[in-house]
Structures are given as C-alpha cells and as structure tokens.
Protein backbone atom coordinates (compact mmCIF):
# COMPACT_ATOMS: atom_id res chain seq x y z
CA UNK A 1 0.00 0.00 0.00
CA UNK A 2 2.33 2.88 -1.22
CA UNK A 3 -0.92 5.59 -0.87
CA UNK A 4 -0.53 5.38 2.85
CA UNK A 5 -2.51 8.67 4.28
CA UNK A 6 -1.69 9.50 7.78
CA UNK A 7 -5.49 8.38 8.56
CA UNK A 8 -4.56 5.07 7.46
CA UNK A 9 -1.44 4.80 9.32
CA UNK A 10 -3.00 5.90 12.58
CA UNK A 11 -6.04 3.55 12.41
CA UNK A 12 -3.65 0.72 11.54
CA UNK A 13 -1.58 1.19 14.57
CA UNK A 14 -4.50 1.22 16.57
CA UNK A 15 -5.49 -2.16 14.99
CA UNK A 16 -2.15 -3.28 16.03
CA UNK A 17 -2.56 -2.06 19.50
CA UNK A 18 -5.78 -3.96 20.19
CA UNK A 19 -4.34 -6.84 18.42
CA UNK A 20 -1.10 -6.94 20.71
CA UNK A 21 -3.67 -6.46 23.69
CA UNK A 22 -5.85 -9.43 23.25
CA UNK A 23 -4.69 -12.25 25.91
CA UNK A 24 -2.83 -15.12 25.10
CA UNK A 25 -5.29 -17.56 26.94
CA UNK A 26 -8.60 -16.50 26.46
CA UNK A 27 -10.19 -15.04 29.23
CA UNK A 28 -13.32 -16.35 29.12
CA UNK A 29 -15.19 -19.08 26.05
CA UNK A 30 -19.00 -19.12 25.03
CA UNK A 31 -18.50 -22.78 24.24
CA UNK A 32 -18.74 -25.72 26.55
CA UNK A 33 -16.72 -29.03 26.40
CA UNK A 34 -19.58 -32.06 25.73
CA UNK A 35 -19.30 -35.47 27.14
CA UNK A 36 -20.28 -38.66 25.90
CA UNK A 37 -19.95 -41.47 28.91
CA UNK A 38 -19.35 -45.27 28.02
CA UNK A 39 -22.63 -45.82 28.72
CA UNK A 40 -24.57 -42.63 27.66
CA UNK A 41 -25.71 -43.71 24.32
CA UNK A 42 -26.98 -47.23 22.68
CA UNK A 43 -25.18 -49.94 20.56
CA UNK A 44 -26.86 -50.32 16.85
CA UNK A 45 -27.21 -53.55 16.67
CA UNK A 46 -26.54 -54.53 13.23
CA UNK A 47 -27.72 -58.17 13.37
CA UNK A 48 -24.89 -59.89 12.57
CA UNK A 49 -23.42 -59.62 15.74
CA UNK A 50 -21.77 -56.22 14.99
CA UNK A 51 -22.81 -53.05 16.47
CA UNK A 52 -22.30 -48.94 16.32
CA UNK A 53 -22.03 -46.54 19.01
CA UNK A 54 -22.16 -43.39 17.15
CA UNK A 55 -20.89 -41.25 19.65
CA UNK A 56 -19.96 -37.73 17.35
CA UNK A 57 -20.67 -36.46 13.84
CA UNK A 58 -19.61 -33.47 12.12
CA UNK A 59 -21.36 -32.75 9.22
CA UNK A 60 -19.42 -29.43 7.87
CA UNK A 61 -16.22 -31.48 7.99
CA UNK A 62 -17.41 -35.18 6.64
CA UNK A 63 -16.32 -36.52 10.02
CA UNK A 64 -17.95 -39.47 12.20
CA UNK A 65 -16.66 -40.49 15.23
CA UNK A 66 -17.92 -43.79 16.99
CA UNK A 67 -17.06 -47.02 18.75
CA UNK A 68 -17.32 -50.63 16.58
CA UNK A 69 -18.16 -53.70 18.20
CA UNK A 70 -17.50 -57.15 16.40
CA UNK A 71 -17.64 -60.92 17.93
CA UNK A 72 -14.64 -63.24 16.83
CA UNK A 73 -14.37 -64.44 13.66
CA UNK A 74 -15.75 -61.54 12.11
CA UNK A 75 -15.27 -59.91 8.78
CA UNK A 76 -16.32 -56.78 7.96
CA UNK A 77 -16.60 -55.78 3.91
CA UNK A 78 -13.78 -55.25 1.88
CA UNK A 79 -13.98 -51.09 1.76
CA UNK A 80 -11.45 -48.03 1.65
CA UNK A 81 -11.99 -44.60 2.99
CA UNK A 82 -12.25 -41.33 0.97
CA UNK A 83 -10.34 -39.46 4.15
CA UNK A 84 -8.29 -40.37 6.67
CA UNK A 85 -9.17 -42.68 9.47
CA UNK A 86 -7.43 -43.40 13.15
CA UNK A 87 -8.28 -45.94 15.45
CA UNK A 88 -7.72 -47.24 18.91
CA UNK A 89 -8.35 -50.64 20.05
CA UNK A 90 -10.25 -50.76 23.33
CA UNK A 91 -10.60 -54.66 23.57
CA UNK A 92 -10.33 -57.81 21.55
CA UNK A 93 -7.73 -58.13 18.40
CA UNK A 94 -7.89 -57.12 14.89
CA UNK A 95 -6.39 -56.83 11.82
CA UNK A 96 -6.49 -56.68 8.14
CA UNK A 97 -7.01 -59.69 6.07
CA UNK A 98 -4.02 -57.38 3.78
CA UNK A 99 -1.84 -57.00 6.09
CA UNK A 100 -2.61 -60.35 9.04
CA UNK A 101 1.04 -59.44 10.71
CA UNK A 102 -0.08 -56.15 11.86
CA UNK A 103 -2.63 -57.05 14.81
CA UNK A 104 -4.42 -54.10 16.58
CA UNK A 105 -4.66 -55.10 20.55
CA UNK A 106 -5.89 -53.06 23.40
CA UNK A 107 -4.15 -49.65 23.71
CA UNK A 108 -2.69 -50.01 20.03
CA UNK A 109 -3.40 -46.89 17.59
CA UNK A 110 -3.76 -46.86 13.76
CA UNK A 111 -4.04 -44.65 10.70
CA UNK A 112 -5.47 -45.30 7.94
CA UNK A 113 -4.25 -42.97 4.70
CA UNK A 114 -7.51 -42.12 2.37
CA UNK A 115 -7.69 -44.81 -0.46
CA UNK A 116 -6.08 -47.73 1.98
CA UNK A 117 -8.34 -50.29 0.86
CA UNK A 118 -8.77 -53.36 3.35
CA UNK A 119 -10.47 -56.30 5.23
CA UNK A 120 -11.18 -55.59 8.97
CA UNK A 121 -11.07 -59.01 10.72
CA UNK A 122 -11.15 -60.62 14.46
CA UNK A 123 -9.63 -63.98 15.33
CA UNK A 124 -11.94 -66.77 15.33
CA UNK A 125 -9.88 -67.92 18.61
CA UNK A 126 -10.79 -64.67 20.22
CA UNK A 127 -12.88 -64.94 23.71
CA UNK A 128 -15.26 -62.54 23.95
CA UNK A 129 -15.59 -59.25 21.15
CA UNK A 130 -13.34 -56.49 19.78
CA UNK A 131 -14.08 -53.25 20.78
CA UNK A 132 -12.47 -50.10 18.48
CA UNK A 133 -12.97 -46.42 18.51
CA UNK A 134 -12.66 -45.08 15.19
CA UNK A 135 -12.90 -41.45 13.71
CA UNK A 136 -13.44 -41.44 10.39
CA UNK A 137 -13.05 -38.49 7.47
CA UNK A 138 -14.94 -38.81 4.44
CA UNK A 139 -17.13 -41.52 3.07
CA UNK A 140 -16.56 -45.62 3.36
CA UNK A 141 -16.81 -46.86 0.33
CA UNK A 142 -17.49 -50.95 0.63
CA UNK A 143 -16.74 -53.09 -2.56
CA UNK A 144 -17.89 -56.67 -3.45
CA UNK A 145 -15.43 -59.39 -4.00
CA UNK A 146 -15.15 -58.14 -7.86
CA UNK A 147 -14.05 -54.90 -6.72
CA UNK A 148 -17.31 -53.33 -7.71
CA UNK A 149 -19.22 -50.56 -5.23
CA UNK A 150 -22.09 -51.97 -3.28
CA UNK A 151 -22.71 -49.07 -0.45
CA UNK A 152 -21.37 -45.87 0.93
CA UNK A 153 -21.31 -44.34 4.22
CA UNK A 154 -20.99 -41.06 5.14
CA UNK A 155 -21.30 -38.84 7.82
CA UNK A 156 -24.75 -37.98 6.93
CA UNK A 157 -25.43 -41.58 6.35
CA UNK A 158 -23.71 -42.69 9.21
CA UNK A 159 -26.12 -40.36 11.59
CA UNK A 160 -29.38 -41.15 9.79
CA UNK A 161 -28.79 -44.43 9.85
CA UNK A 162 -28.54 -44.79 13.63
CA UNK A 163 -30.81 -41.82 14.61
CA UNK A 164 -33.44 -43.88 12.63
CA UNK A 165 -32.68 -47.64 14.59
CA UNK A 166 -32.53 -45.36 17.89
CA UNK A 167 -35.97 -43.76 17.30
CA UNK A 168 -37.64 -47.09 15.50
CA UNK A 169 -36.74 -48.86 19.33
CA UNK A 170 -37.19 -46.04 21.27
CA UNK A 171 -33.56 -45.67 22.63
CA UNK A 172 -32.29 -42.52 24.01
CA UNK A 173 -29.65 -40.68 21.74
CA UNK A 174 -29.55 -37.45 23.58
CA UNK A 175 -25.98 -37.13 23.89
CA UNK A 176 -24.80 -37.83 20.30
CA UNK A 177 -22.76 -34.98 19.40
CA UNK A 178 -24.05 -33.41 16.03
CA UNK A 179 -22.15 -30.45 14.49
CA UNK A 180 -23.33 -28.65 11.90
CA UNK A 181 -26.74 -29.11 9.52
C-alpha cells in the first residue's frame, strides 16, 4: 500500500494495539466441552453380531466419530476410505485380512491414509468381542469381492442411519454430538 494517508497509518496502529492487547489464553469461552460417557448412548445392533455406538458427527467437515463392536471371527466388507481414518483398540484383536502381521490389541493406535483399501477381521480364537474407537473423514466406500461398489457411508449416512434404529426402538440418543446441519 504505497498511498498510505496518515489516517490510514494511525487507524492501523491502533489495529495493532488492540491486536497486541488481546490475551494469550482466552479469558473467558462461550462454548462448553460435551461429554459422551461409556454408557450414555446405545449400541446399533446390526444383526450380525456387529454393532455402532455413534458417539460424534460433524457434518461441515465429513467426520464421524464412533465405537465398533465385532464378535470373533468376524469380517467386515472389503472397503477403503475417501479421508483419513485413526483408530484405537479398546478390547479384543484385529487386523487386516491385507496385512494379518499387523494385529491391533488393546491400547494399540492406527491410521489409515484415504484410499487404503482393506479387510477388517477378528480372530476366530478370540474370547469374547473387539471393541475399536474409530474417527473417520470422508465416506466408506465398501466393494464386493469383484471390486465393484455396493454401499457408501458417510457422515450424513452414518447419523441417519442410527438416529433412525434409535428412534424405531425407542432408545435414548440425547448425547450424540451433532455439528453442523
């Protein structure tokens, strides 16, 4: 800006000055933390054994966060993620039918890079289920054996989908985080 007027300069260093005022640590926040408890919302039961605990989804960001339950000798379908997904195993063991030397157990942590596609599967000499916390970017895409799209899941998706088995049984949901419309 070479057509600096004294006006300008003055009402920029006052800009600066209330800029160089504001607190590191913010005095004070209009938002509240939210807390989901391990027990605070229901399990979709998916019928198979399986189940969802959607516990947060934001919708202006693609992103669903949730807990997956699956009994041994489980395979979920062959998929791949259009974002980036971690996980953290809470109980049981898993791994990917791509990869069976790398096996998630309690306290382990993964990432998933968009595009990774895969075969989530438990040990069929597993007592008792598998219990993973997952946050998930983007869409799941899950393929048939030919490679071939058969559903996707989104964030949207994701929430519909288990606001509607919540309401069809009458199960409390109150505490889902939503973000966004």
């Amino acid at each position: 800006m070479t057509d600096m007027t004294p006006a300008h300069a003055t009402a920029l260093a006052e800009f600066a000055a209330k800029v160089a005022a504001r607190p590191i640590v913010p005095a004070h926040s209009d938002t509240q933390t939210l807390h989901v408890g391990a027990s605070d919302l229901p399990w979709a039961e998916a019928g198979d054994g399986s189940a969802l605990q959607l516990l947060h989804v934001d919708l202006n960001q693609g992103i669903w966060i949730s807990n997956t339950r699956l009994p041994a000798n489980y395979k979920v379908v062959k998929h791949f993620h259009t974002g980036q997904v971690y996980g953290v195993t809470h109980q049981g063991r898993w791994c990917y039918a791509e990869s069976p030397e790398e096996v998630n157990s309690p306290g382990s942590y993964l990432f998933e890079p968009a595009g990774s596609v895969h075969t989530l599967t438990t040990p069929a000499d597993q007592e008792g289920d598998t219990i993973v916390w997952f946050a998930v970017h983007g869409a799941n895409i899950n393929l048939d054996d030919d490679g071939n799209i058969i559903s996707i899941v989104d964030a949207r998706a994701a929430l519909e989908i288990y606001c509607g088995y919540c309401d069809a049984l009458g199960l409390d949901r109150s505490k889902l985080i939503v973000v966004g419309a």
